[in-house]
C-alpha atoms as a PDB file:
ATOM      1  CA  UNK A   1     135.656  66.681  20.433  1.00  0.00           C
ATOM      2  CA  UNK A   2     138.325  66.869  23.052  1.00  0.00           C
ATOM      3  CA  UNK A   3     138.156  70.344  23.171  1.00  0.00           C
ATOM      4  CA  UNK A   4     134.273  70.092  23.544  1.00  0.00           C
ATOM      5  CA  UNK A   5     134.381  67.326  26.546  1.00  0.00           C
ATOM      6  CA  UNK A   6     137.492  69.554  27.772  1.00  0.00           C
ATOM      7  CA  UNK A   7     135.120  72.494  28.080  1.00  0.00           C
ATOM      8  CA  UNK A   8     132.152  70.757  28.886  1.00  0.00           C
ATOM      9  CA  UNK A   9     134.015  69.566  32.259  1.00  0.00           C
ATOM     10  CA  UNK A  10     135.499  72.683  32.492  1.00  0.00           C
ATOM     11  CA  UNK A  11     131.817  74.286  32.632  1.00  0.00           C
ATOM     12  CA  UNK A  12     130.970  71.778  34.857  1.00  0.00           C
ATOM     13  CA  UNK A  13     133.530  72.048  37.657  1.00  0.00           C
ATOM     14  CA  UNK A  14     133.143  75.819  37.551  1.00  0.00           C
ATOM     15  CA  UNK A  15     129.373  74.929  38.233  1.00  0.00           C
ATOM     16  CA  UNK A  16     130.205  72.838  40.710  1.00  0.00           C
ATOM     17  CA  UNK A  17     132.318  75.081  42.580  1.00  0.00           C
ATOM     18  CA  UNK A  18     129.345  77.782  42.130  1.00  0.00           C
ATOM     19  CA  UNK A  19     126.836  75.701  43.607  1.00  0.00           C
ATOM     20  CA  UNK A  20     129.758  74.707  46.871  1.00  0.00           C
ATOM     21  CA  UNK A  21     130.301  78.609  47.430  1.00  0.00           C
ATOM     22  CA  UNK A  22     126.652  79.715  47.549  1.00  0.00           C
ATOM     23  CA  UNK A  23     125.981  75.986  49.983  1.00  0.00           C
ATOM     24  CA  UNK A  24     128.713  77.842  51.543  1.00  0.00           C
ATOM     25  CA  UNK A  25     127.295  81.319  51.472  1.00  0.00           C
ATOM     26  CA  UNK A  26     124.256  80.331  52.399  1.00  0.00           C
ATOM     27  CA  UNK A  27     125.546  78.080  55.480  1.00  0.00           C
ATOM     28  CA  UNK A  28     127.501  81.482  56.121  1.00  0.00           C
ATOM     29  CA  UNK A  29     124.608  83.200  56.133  1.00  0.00           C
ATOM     30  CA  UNK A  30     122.686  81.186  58.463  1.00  0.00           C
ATOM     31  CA  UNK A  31     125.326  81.037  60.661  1.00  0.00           C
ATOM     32  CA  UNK A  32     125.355  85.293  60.626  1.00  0.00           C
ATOM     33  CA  UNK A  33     121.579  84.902  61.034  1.00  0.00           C
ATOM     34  CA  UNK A  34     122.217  82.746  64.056  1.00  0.00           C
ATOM     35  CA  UNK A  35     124.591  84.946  65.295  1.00  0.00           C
ATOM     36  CA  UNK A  36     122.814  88.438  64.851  1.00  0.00           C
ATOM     37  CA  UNK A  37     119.819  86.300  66.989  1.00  0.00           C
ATOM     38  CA  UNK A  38     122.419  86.188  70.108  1.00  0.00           C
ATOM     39  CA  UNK A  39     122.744  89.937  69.604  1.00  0.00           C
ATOM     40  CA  UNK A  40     119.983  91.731  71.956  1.00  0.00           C
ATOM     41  CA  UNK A  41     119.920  95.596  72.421  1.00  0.00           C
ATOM     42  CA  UNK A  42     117.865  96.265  75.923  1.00  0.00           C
ATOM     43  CA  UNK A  43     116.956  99.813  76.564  1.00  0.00           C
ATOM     44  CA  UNK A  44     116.614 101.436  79.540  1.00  0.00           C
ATOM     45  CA  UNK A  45     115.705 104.241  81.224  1.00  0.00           C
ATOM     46  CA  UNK A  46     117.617 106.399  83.999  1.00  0.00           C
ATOM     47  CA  UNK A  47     115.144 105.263  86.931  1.00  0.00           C
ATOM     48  CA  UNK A  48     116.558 102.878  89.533  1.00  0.00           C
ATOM     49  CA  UNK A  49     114.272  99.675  89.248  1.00  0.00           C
ATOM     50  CA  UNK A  50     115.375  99.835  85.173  1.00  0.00           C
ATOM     51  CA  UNK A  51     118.631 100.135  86.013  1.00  0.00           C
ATOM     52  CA  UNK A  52     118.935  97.090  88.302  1.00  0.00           C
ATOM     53  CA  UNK A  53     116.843  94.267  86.249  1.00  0.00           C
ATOM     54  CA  UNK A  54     118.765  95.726  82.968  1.00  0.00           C
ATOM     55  CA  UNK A  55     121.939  94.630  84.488  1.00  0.00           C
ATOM     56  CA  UNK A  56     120.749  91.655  85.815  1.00  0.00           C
ATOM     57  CA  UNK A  57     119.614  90.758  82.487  1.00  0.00           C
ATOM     58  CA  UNK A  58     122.681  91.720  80.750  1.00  0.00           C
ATOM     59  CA  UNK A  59     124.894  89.232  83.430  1.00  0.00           C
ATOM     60  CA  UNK A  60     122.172  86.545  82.652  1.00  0.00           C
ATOM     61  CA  UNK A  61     122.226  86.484  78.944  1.00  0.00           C
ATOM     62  CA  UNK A  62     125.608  87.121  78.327  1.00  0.00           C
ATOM     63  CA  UNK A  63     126.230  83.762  80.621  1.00  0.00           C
ATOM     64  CA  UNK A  64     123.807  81.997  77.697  1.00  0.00           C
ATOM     65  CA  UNK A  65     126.075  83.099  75.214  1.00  0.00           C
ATOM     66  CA  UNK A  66     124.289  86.648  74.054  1.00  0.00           C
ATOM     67  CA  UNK A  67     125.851  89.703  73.230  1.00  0.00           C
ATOM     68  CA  UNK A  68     123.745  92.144  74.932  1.00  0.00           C
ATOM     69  CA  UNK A  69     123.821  96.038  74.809  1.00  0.00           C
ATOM     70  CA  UNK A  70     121.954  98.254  77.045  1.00  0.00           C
ATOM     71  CA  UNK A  71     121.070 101.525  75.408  1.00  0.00           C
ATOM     72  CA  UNK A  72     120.146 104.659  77.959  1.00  0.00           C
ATOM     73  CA  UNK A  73     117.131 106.776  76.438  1.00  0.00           C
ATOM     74  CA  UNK A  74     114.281 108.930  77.667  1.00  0.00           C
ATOM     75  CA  UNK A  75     111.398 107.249  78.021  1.00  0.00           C
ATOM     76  CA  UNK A  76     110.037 108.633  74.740  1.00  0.00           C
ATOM     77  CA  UNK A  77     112.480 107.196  72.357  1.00  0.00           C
ATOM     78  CA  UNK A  78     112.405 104.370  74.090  1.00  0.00           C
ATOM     79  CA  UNK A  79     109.000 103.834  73.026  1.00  0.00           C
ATOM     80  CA  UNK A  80     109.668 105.032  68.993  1.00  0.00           C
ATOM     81  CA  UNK A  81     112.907 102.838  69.358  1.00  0.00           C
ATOM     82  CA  UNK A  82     111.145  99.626  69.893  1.00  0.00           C
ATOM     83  CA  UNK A  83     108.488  99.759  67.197  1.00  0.00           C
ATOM     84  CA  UNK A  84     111.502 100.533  64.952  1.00  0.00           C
ATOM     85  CA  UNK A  85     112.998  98.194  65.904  1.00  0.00           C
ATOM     86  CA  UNK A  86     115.923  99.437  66.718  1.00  0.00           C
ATOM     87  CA  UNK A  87     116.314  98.557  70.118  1.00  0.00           C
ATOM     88  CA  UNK A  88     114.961  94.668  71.301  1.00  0.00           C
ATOM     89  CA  UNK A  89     113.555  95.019  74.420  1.00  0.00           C
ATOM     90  CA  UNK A  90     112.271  96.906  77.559  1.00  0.00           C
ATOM     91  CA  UNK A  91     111.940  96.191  81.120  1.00  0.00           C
ATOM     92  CA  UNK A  92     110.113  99.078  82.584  1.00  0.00           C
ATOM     93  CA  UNK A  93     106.790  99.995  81.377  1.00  0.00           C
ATOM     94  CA  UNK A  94     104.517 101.923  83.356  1.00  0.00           C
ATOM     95  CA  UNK A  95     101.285 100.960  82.474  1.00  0.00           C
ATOM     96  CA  UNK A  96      98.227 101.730  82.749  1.00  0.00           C
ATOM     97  CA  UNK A  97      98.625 105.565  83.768  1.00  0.00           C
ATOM     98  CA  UNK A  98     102.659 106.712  84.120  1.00  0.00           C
ATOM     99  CA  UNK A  99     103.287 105.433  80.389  1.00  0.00           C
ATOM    100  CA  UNK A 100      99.863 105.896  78.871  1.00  0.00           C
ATOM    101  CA  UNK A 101     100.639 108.238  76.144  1.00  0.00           C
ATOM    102  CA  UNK A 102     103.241 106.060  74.659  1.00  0.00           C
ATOM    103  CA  UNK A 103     101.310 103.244  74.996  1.00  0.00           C
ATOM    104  CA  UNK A 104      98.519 104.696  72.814  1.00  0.00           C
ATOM    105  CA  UNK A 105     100.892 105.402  70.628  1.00  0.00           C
ATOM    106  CA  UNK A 106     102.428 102.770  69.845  1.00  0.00           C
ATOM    107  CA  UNK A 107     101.280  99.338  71.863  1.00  0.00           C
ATOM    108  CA  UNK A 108     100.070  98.215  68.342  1.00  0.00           C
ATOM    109  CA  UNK A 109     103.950  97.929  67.089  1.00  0.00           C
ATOM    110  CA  UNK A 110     105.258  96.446  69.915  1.00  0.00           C
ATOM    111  CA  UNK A 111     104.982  92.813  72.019  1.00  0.00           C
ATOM    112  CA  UNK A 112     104.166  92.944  75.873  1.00  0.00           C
ATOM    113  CA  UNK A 113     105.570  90.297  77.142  1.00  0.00           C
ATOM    114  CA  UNK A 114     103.894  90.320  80.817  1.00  0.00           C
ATOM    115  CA  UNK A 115     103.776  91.922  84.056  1.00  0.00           C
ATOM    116  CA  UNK A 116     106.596  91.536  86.424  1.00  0.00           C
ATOM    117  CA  UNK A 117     106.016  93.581  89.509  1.00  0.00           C
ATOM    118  CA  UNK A 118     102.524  95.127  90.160  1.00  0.00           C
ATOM    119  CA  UNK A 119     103.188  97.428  93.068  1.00  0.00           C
ATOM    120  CA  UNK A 120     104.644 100.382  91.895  1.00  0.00           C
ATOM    121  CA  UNK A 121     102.929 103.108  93.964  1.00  0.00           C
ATOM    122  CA  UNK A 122     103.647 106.562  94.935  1.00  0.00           C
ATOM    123  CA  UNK A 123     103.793 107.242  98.906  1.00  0.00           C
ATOM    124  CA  UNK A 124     104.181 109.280 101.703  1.00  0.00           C
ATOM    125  CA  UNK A 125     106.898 108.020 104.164  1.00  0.00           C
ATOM    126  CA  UNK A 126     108.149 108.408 107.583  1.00  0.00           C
ATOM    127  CA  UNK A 127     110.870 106.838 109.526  1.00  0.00           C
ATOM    128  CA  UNK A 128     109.690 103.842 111.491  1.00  0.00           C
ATOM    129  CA  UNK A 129     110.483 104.738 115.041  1.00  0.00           C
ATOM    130  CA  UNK A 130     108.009 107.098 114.497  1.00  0.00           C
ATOM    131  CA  UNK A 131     105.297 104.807 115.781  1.00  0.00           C
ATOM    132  CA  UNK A 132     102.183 106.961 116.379  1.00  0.00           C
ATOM    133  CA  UNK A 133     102.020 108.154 112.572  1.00  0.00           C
ATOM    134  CA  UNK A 134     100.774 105.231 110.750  1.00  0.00           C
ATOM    135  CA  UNK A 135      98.528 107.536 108.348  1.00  0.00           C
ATOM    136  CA  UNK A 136      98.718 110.158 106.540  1.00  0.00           C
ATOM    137  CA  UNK A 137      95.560 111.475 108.321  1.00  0.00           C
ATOM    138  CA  UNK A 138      98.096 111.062 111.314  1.00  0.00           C
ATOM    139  CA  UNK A 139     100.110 113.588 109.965  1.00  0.00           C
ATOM    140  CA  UNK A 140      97.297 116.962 110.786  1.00  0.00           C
ATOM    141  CA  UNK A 141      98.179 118.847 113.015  1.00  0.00           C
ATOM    142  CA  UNK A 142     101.632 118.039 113.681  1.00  0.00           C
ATOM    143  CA  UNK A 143     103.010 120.273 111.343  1.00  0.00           C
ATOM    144  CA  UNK A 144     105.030 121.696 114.092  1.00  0.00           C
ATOM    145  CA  UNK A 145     107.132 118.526 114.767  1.00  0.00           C
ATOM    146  CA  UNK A 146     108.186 118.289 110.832  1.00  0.00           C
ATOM    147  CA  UNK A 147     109.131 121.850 110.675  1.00  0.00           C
ATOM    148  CA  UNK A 148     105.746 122.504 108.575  1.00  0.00           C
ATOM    149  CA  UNK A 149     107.544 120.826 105.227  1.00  0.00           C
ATOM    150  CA  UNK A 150     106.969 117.560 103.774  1.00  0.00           C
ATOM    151  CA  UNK A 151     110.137 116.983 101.951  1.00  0.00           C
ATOM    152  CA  UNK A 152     110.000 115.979  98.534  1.00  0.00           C
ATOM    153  CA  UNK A 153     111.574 115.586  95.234  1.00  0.00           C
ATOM    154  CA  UNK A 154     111.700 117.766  91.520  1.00  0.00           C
ATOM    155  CA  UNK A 155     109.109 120.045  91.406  1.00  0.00           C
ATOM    156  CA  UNK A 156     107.870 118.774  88.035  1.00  0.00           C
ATOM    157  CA  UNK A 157     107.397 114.814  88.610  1.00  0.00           C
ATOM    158  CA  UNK A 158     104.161 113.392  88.711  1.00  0.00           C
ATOM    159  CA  UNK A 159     104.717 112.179  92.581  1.00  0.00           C
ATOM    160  CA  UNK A 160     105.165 116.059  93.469  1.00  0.00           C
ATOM    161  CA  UNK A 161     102.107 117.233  91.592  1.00  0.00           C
ATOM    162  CA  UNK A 162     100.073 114.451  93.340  1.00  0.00           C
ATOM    163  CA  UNK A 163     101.269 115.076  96.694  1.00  0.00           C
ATOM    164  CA  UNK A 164     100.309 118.905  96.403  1.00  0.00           C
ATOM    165  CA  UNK A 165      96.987 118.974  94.549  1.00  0.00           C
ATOM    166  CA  UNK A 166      95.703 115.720  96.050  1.00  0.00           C
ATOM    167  CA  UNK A 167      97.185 114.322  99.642  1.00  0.00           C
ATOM    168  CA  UNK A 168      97.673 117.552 101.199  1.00  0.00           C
ATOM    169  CA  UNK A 169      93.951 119.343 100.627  1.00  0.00           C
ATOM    170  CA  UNK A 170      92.343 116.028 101.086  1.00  0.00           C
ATOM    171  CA  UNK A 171      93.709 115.346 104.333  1.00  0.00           C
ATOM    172  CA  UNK A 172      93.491 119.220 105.257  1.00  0.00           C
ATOM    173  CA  UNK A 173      97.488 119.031 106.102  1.00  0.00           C
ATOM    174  CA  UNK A 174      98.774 122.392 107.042  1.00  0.00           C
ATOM    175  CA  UNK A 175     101.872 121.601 105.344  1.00  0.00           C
ATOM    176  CA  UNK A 176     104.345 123.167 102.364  1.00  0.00           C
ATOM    177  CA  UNK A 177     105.705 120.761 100.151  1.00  0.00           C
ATOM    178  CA  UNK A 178     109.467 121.447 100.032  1.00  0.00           C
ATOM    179  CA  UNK A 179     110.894 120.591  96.338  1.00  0.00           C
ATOM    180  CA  UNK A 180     114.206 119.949  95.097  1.00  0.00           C
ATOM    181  CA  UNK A 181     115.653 116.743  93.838  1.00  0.00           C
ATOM    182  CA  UNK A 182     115.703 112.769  94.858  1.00  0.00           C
ATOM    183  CA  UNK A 183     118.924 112.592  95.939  1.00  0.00           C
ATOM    184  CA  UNK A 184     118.464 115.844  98.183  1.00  0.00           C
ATOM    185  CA  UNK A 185     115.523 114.188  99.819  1.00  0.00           C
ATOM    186  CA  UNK A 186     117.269 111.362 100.372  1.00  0.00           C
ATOM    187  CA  UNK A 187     119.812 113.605 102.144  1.00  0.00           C
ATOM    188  CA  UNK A 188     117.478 114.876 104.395  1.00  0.00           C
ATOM    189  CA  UNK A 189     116.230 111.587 105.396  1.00  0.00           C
ATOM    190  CA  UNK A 190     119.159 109.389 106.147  1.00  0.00           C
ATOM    191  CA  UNK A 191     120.372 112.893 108.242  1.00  0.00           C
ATOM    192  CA  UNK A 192     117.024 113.203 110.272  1.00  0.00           C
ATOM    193  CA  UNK A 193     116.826 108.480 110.813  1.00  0.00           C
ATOM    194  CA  UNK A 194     120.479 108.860 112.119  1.00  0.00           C
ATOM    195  CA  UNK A 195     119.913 112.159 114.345  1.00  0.00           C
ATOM    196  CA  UNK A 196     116.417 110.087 115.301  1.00  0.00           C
ATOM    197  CA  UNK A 197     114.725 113.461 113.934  1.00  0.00           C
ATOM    198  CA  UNK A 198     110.805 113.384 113.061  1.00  0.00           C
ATOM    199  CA  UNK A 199     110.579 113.950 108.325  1.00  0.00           C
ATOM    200  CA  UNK A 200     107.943 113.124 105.951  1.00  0.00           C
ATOM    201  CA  UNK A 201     109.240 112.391 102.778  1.00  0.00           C
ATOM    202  CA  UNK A 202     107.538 111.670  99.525  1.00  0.00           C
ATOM    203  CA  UNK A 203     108.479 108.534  98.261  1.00  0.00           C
ATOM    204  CA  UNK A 204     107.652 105.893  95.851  1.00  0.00           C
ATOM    205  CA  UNK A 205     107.731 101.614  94.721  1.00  0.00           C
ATOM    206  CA  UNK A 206     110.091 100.041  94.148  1.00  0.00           C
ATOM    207  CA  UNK A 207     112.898 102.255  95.529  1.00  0.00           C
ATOM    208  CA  UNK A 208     116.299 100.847  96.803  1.00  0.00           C
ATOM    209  CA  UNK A 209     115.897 103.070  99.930  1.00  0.00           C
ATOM    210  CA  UNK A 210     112.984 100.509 101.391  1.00  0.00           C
ATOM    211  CA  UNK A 211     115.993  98.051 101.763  1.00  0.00           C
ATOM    212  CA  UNK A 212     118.631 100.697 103.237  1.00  0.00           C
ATOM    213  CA  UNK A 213     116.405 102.568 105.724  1.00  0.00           C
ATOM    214  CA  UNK A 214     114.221 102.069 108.356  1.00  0.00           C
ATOM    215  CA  UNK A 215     110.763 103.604 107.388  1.00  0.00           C
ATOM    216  CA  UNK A 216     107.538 102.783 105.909  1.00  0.00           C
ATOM    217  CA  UNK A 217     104.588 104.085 103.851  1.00  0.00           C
ATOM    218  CA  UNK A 218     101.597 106.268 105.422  1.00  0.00           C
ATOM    219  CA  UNK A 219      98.274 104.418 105.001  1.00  0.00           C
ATOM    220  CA  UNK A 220      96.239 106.291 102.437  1.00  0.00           C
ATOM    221  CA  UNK A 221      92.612 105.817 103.210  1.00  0.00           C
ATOM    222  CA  UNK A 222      91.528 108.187 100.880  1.00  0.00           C
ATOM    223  CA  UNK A 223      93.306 106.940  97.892  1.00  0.00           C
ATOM    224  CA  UNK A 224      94.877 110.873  97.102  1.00  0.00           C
ATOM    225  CA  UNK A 225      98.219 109.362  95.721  1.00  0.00           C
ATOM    226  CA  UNK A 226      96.433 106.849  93.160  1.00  0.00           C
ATOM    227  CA  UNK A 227      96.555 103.001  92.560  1.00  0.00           C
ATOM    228  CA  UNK A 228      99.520 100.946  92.297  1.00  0.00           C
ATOM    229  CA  UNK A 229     100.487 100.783  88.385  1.00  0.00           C
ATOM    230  CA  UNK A 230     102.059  97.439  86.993  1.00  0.00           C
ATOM    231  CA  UNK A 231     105.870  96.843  85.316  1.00  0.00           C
ATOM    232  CA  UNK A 232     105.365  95.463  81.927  1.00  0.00           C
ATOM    233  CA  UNK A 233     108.402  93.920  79.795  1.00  0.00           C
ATOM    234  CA  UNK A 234     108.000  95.164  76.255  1.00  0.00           C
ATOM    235  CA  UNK A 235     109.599  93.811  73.030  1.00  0.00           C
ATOM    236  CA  UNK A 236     109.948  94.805  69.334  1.00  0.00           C
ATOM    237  CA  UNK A 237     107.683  93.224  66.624  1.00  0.00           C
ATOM    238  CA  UNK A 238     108.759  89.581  66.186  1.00  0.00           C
ATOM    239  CA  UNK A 239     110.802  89.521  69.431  1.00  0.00           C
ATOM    240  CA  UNK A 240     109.245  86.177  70.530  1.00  0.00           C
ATOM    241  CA  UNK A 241     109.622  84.809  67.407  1.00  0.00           C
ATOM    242  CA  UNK A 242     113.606  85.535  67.000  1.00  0.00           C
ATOM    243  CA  UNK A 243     114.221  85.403  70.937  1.00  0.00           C
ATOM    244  CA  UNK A 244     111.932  82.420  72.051  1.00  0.00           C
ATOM    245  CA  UNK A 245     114.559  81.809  74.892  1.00  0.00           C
ATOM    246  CA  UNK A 246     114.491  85.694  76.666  1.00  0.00           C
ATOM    247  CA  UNK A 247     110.646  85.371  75.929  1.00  0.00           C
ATOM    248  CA  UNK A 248     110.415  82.355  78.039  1.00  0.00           C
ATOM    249  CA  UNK A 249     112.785  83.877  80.353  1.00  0.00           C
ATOM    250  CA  UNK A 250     110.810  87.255  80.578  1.00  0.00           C
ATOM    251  CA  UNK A 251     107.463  85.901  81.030  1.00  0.00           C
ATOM    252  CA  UNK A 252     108.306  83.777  84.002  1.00  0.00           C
ATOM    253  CA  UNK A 253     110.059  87.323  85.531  1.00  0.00           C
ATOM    254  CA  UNK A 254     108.741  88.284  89.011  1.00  0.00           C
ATOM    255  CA  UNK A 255     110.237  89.720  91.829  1.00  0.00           C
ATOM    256  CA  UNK A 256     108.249  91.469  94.966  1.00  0.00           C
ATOM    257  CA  UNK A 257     109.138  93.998  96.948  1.00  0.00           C
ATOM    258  CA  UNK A 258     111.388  93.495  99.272  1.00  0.00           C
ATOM    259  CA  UNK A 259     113.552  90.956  96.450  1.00  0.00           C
ATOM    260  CA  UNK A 260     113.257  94.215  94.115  1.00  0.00           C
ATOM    261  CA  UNK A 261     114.555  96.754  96.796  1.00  0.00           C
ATOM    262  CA  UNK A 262     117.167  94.258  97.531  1.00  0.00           C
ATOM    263  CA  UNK A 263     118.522  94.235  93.726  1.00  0.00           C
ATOM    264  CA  UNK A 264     117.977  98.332  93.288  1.00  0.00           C
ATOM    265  CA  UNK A 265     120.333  98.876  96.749  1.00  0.00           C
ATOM    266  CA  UNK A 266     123.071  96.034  95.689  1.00  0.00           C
ATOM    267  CA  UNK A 267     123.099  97.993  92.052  1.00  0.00           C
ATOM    268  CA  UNK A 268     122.793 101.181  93.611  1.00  0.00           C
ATOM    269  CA  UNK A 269     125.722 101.153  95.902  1.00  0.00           C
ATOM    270  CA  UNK A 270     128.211  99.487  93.183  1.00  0.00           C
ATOM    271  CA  UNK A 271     131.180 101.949  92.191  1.00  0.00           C
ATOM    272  CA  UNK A 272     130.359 103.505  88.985  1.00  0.00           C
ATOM    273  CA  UNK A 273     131.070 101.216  85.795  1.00  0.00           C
ATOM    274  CA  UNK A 274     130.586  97.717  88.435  1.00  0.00           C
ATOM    275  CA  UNK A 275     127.305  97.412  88.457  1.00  0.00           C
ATOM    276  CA  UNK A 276     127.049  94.541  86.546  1.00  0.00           C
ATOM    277  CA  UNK A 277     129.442  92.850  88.705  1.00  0.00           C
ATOM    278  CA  UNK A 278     126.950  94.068  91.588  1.00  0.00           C
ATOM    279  CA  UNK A 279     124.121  92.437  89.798  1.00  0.00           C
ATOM    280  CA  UNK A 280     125.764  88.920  89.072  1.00  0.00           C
ATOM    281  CA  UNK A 281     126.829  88.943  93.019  1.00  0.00           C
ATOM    282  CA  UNK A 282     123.900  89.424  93.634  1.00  0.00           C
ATOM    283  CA  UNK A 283     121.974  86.378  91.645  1.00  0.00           C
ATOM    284  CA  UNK A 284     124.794  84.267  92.872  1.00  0.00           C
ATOM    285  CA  UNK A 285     123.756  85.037  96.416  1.00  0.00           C
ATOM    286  CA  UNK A 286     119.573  84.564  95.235  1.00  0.00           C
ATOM    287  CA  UNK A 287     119.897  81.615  93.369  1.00  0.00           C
ATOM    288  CA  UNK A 288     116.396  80.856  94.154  1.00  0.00           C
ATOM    289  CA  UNK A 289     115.050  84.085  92.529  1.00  0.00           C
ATOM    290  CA  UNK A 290     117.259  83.537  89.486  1.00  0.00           C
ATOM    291  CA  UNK A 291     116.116  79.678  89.547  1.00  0.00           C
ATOM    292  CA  UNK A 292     112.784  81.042  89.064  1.00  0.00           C
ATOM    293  CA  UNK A 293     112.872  82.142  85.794  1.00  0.00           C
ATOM    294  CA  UNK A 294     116.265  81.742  83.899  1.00  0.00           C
ATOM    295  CA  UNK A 295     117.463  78.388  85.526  1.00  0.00           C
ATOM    296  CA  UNK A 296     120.955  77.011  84.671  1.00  0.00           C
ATOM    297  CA  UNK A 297     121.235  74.594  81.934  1.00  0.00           C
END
């Protein structure tokens, strides 16, 4: 009998000490679950804007206690990323035209979580001292005083392509449009505003160089370069589920112009590997912006 009752609260303890480790399992569990929610992967694409709000993002969250990790990618895998869920979120969709395709593709697999700027257009610029060219009708015949070139960017983005088969027939501009790369255009255009030289550049919104130079966009009666597209913030499936927090965050997200040219030109000037030091300077000196959507707690 002694042996029996000996087992019996032998059996007993052991069960006892099975049911503490999986409580304690479990509890480690949750807690691992609770962790791996404070662990966001943002991915981004190479284009200015992206790289700006990413960063601010990333100094935001990690001051709420996330582990965040941005992840560069072309735009494509970006896309095939989210609705695999490998990658949380993204701050830069171009919707409805620049991003279409993906969006076809996959929109069903994947959370928008809003609009947060909804002037991202595709221009023609000019310095602003020059004061008589307000148009891009302005610009016909005065090819002479811009050297017959408007200067633009690579030959195979869409903001090239529109500016040669649409703004230049339709305003009958007796212009070639000289190709290269962004920063060569932008070259050419802080050159010519500090010789006080007459350019035409082809430009674009939200660009950094709206805060750093002094010029502005051509009117465009005719509508040749298109309508202004909107920024969407994207998630994986169940993102606002496991990230209520960065939901609520990212659907209260604005920012206009001028506050967006001022983030792309404070990121875009950093040394390399400090721009997220540039972006929390930055919402320390905009604490109003910041206040706006992710205020402190």
């Amino acid at each position: 009998m002694m042996m029996t009752r000996g087992r019996t609260l032998t059996a007993l303890l052991a069960a006892l000490c099975a049911l503490l480790l999986v409580a304690a399992g479990c509890g480690g569990r949750e807690a691992q679950t609770g962790q791996e929610q404070k662990r966001i992967n943002i991915g981004y694409i190479a284009w200015d804007e992206d790289i700006a709000v990413t960063n601010l993002y990333k100094v935001l969250l990690e001051q709420r206690g996330y582990h965040v990790t941005t992840t560069e990618l072309e735009v494509g895998p970006i896309y095939a990323g989210l609705a695999q869920g490998n990658l949380d979120l993204f701050l830069d969709a171009w919707l409805p035209e620049t991003h279409a395709d993906y969006w076809k593709q996959y929109s069903g697999q994947l959370e928008d979580l809003g609009i947060w700027y909804d002037q991202a257009t595709l221009n023609i610029a000019v310095p602003n001292y020059l004061v008589d060219v307000n148009s891009i009708a302005d610009l016909k015949g005065r090819s002479g005083e811009f050297g017959g070139v408007i200067t633009g960017i690579d030959p195979g983005a869409g903001l090239s392509r529109v500016t040669k088969e649409n703004a230049i027939p339709r305003y009958g501009l007796d212009y070639q449009l000289q190709t290269s790369s962004t920063t060569a255009m932008l070259a050419s255009l802080e050159k010519s505003i500090k010789d006080q030289k007459p350019i035409v550049v082809t430009l674009w919104h939200p660009h950094w160089a709206y805060a750093r130079y002094p010029i502005k966009d051509l009117q465009d009666p005719m509508g040749a370069m298109g309508a202004a597209e909107q920024i969407h913030s994207v998630g994986r499936p169940g993102f606002a589920q496991d990230f209520p927090e960065v939901t609520e965050m990212v659907k209260k997200f604005r920012l206009d112009d001028r506050t967006l040219a001022s983030l792309e030109n404070a990121i875009n000037s950093a040394p390399k590997g400090q721009e997220s030091q540039a972006a929390r300077t930055w919402a320390e000196q905009n604490p109003q912006v910041i206040n706006s959507f992710a205020p402190a707690r």
